[in-house]
N, C-alpha and C. Protein backbone atom coordinates (compact mmCIF):
# COMPACT_ATOMS: atom_id res chain seq x y z
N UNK A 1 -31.56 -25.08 -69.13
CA UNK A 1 -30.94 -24.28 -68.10
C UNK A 1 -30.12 -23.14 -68.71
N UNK A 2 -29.51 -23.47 -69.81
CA UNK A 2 -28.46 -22.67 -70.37
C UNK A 2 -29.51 -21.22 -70.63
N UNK A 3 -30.70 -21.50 -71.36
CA UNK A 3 -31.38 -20.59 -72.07
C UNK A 3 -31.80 -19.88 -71.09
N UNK A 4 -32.21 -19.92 -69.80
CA UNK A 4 -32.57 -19.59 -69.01
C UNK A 4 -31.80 -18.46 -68.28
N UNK A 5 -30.43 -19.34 -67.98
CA UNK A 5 -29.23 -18.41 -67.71
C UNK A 5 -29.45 -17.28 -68.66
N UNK A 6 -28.85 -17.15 -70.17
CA UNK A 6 -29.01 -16.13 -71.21
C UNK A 6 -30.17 -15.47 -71.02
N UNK A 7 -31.70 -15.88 -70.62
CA UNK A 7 -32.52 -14.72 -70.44
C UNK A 7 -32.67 -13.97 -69.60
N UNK A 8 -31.82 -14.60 -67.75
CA UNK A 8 -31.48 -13.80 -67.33
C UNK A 8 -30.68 -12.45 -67.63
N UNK A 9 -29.31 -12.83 -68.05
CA UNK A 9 -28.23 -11.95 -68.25
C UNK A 9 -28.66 -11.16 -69.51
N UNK A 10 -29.27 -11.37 -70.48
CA UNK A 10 -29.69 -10.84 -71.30
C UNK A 10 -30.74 -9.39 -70.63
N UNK A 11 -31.69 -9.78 -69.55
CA UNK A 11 -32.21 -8.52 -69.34
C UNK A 11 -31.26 -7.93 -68.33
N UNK A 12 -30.42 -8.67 -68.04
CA UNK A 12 -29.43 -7.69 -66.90
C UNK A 12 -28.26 -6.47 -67.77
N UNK A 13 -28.29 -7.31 -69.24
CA UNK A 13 -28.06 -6.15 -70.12
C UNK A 13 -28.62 -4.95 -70.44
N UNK A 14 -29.87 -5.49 -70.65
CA UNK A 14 -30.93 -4.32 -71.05
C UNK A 14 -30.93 -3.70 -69.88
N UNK A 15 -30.73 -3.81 -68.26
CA UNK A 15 -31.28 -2.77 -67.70
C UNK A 15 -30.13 -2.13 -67.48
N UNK A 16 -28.17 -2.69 -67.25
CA UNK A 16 -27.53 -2.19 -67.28
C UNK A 16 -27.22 -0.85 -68.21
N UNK A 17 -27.19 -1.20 -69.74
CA UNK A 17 -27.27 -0.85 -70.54
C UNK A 17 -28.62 0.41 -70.17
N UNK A 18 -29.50 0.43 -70.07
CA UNK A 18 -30.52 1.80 -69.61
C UNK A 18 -30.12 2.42 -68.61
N UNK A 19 -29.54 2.41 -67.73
CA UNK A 19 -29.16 2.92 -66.43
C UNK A 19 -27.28 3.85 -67.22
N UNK A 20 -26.92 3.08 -68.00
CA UNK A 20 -25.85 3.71 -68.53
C UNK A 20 -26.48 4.84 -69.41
N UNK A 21 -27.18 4.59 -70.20
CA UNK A 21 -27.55 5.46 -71.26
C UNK A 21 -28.28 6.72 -70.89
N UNK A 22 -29.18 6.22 -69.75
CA UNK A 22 -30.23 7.38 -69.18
C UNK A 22 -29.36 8.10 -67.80
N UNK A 23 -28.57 7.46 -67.25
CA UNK A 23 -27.64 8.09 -66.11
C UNK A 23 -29.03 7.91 -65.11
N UNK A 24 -29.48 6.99 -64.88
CA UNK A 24 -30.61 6.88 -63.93
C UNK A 24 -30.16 6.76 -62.60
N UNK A 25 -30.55 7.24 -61.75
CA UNK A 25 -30.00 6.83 -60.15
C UNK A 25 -30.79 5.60 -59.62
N UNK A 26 -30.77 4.61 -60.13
CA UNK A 26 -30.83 3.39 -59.97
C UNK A 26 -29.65 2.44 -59.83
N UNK A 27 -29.84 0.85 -59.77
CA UNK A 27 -28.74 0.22 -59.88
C UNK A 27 -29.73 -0.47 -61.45
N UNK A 28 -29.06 -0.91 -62.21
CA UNK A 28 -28.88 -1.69 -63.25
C UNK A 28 -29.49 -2.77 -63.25
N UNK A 29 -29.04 -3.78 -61.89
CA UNK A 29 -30.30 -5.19 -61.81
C UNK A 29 -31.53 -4.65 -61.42
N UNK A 30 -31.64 -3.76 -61.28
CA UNK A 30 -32.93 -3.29 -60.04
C UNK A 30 -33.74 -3.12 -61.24
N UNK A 31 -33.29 -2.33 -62.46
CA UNK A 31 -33.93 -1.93 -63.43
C UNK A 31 -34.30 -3.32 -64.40
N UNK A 32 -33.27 -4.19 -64.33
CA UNK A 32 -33.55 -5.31 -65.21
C UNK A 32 -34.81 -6.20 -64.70
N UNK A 33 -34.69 -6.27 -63.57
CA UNK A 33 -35.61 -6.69 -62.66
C UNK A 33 -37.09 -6.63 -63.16
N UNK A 34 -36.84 -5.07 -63.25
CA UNK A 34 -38.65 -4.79 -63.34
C UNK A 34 -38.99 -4.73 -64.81
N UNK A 35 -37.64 -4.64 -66.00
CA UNK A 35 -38.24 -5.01 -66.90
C UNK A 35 -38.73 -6.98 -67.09
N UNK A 36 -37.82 -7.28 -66.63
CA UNK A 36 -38.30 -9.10 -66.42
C UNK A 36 -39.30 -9.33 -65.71
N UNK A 37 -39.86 -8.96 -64.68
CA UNK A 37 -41.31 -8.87 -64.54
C UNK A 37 -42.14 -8.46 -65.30
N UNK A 38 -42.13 -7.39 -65.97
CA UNK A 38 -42.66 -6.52 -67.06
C UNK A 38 -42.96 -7.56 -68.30
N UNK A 39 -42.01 -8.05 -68.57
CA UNK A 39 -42.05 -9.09 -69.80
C UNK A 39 -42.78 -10.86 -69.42
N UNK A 40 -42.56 -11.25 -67.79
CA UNK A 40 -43.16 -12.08 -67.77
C UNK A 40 -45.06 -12.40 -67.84
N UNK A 41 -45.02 -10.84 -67.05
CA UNK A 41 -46.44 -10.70 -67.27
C UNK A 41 -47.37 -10.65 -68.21
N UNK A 42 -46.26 -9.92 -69.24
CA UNK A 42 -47.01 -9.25 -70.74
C UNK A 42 -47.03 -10.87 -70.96
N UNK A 43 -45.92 -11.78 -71.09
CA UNK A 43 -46.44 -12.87 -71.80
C UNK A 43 -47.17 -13.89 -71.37
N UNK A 44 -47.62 -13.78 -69.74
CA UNK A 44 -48.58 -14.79 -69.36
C UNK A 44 -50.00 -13.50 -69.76
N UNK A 45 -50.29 -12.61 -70.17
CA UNK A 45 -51.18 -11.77 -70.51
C UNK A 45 -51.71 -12.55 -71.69
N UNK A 46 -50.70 -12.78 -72.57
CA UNK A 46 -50.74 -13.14 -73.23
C UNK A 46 -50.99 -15.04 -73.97
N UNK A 47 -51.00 -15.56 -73.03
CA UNK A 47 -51.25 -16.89 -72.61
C UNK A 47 -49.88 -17.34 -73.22
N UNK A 48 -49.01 -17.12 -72.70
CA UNK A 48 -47.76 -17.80 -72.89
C UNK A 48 -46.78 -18.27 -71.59
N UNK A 49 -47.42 -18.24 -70.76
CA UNK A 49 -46.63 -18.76 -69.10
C UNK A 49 -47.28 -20.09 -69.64
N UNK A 50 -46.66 -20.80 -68.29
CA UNK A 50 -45.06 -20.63 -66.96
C UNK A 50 -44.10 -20.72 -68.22
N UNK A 51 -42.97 -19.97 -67.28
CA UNK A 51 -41.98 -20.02 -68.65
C UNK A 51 -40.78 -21.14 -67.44
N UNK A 52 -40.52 -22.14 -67.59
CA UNK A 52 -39.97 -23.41 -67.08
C UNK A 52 -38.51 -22.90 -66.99
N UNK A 53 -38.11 -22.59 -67.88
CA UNK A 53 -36.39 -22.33 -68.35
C UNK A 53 -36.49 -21.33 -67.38
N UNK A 54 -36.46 -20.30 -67.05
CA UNK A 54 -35.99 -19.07 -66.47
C UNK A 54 -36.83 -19.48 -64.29
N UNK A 55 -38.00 -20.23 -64.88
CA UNK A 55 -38.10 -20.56 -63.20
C UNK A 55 -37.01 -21.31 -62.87
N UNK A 56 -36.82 -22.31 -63.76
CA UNK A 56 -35.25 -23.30 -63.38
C UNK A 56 -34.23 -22.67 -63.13
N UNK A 57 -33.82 -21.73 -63.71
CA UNK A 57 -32.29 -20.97 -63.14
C UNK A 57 -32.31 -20.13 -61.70
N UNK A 58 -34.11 -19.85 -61.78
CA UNK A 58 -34.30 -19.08 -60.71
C UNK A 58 -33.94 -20.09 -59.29
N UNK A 59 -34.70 -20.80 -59.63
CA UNK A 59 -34.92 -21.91 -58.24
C UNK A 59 -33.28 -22.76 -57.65
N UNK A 60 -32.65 -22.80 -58.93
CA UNK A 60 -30.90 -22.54 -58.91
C UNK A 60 -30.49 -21.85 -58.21
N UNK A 61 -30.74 -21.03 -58.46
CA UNK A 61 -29.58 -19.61 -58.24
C UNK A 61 -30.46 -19.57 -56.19
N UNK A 62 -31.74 -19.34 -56.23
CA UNK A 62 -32.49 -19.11 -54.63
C UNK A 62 -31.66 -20.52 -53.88
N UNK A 63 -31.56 -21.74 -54.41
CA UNK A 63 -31.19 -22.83 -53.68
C UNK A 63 -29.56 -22.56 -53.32
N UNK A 64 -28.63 -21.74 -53.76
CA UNK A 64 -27.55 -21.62 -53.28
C UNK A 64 -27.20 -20.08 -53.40
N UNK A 65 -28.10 -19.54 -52.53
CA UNK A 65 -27.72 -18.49 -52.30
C UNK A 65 -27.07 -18.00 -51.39
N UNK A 66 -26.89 -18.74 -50.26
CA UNK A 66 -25.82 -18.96 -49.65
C UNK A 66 -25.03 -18.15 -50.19
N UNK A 67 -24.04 -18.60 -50.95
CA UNK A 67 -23.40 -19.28 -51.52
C UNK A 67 -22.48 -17.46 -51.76
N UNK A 68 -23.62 -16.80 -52.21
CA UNK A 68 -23.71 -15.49 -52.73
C UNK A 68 -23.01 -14.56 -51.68
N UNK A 69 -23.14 -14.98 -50.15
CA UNK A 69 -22.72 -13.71 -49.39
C UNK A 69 -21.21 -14.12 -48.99
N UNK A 70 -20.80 -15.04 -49.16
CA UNK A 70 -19.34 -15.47 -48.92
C UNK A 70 -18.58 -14.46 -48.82
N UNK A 71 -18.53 -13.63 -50.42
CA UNK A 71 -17.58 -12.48 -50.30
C UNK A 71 -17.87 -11.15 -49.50
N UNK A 72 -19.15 -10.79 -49.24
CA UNK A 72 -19.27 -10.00 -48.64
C UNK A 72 -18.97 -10.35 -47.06
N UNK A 73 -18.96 -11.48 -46.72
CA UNK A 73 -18.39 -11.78 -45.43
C UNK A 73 -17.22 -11.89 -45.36
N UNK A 74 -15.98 -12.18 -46.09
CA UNK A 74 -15.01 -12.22 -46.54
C UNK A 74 -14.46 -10.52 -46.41
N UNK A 75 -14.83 -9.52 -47.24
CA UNK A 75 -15.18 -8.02 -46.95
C UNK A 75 -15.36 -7.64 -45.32
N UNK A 76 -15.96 -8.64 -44.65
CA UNK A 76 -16.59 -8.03 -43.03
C UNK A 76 -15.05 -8.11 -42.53
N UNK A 77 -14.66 -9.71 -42.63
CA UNK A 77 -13.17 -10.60 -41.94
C UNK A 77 -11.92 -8.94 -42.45
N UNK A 78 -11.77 -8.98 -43.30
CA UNK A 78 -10.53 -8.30 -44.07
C UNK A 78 -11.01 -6.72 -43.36
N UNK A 79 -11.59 -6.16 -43.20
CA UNK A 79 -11.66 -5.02 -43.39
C UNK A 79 -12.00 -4.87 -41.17
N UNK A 80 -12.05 -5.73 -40.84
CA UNK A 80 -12.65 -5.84 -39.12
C UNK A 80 -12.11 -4.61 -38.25
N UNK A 81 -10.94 -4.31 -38.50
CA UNK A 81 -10.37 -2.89 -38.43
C UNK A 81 -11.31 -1.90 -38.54
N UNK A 82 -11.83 -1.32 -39.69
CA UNK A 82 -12.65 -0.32 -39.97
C UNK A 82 -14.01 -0.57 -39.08
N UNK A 83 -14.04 -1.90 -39.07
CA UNK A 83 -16.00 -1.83 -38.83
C UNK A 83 -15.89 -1.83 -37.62
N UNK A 84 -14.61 -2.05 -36.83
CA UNK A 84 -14.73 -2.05 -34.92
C UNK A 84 -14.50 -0.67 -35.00
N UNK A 85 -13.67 0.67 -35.21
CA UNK A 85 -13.54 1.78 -35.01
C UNK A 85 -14.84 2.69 -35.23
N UNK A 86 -16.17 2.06 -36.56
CA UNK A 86 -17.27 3.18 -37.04
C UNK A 86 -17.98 2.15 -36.80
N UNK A 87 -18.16 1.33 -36.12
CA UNK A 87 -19.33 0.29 -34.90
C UNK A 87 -20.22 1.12 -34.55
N UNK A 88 -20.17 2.36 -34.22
CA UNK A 88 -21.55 3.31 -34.13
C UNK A 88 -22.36 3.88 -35.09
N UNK A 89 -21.87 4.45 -35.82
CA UNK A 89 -22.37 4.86 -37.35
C UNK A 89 -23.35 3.40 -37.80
N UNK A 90 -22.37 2.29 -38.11
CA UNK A 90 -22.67 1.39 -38.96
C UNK A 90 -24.16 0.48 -38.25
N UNK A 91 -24.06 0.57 -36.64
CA UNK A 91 -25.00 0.10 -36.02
C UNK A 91 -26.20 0.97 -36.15
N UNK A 92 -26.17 2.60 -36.05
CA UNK A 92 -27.29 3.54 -36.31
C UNK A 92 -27.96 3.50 -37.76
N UNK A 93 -27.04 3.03 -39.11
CA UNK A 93 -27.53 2.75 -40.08
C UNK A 93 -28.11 1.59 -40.13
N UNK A 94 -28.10 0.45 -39.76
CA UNK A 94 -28.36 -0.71 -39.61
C UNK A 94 -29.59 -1.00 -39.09
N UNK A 95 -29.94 0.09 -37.82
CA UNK A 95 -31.20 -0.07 -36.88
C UNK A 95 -32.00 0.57 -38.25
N UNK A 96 -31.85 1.97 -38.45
CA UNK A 96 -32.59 3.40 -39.07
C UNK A 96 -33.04 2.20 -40.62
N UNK A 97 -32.27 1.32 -41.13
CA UNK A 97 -32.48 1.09 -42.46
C UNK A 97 -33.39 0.05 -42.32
N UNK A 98 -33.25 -0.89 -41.49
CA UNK A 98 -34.30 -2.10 -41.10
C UNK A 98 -35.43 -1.31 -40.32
N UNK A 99 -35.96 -0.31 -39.99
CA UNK A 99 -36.95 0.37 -39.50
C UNK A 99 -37.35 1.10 -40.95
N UNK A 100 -36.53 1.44 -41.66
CA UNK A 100 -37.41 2.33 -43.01
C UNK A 100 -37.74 0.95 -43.98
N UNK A 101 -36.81 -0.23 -44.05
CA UNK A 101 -37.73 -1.38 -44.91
C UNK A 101 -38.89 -2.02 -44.27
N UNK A 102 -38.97 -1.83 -42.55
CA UNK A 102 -40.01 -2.22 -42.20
C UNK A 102 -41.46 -2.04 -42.63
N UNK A 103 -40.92 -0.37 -42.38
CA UNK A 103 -42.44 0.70 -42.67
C UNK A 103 -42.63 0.53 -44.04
N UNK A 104 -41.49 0.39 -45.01
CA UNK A 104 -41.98 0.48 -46.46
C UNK A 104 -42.90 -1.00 -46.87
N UNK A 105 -42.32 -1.90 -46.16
CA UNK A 105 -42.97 -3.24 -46.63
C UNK A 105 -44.41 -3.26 -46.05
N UNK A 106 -44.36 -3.22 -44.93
CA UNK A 106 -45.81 -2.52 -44.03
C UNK A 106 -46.62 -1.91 -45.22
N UNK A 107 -46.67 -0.67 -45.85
CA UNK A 107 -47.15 0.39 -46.48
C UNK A 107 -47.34 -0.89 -47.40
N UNK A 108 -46.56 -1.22 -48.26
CA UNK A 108 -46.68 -1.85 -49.71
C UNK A 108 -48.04 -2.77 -49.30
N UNK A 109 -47.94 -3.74 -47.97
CA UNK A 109 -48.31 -4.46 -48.03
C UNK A 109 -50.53 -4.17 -47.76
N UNK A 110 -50.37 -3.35 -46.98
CA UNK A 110 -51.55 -2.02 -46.84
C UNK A 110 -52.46 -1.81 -48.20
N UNK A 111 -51.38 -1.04 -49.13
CA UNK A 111 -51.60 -0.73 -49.96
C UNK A 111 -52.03 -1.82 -51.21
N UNK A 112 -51.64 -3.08 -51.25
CA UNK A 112 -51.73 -4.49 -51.81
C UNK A 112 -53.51 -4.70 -51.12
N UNK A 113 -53.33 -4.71 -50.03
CA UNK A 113 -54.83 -5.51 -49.58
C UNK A 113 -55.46 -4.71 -49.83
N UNK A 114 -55.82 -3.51 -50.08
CA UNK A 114 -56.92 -2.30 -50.62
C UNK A 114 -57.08 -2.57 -51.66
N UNK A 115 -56.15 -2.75 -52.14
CA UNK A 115 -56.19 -2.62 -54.05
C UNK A 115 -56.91 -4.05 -54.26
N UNK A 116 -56.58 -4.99 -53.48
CA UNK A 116 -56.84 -6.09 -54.11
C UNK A 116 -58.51 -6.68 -53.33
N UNK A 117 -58.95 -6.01 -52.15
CA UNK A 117 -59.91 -5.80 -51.41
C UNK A 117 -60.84 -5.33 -52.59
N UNK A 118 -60.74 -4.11 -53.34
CA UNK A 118 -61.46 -3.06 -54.65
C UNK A 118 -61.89 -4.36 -55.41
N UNK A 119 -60.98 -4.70 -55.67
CA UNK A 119 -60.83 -5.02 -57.14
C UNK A 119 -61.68 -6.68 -56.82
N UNK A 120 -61.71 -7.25 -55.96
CA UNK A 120 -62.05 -8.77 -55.52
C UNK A 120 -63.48 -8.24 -54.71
């Protein structure tokens, strides 16, 4: 488990660390992200999957994720002031942003069955 943990945080370095260096308009996990996909693939390419340690921390970390929004709800409680006065704004972003991940997941998903339609 431990090692697992460390290969997480280890690429959350590497992508932090790139996002600092390159000034990327990204976030940092986002980037670590896709290099840890990047690397899981190369090494089941490579006939070296499942990698056990890093699914274990994963399946950790998804089983109490919960766990994760506490503070940001905590943020909603403390701050209830602000979010009842810009209740309009925050509701027009809210609709507009779950309508643009709609369409994007839609598209991705479009774009997945073609490719994989070709190729099969």
């Amino acid at each position: 488990m431990l090692r697992g943990i460390a290969a997480l945080l280890f690429f959350q370095l590497i992508g932090e660390s790139l996002v600092f260096l390159t000034k990327l308009p990204v976030p940092g996990p986002v980037v670590a992200l896709v290099l840890l996909f990047c690397a899981l693939q190369l090494g089941r390419s490579m006939g070296r999957g499942p990698f056990p340690r890093i699914e274990g921390v994963a399946e950790a970390l998804l089983a109490n994720l919960g766990l994760l929004f506490v503070p940001a709800g905590v943020g909603i409680v403390s701050l209830w002031g602000v979010m009842r006065s810009e209740a309009g704004p925050i509701a027009l972003v809210l609709v507009a942003s779950a309508i643009i991940t709609l369409a994007a997941t839609v598209w991705t998903f479009i774009a997945a069955r073609r490719y994989f339609d070709r190729k099969g």
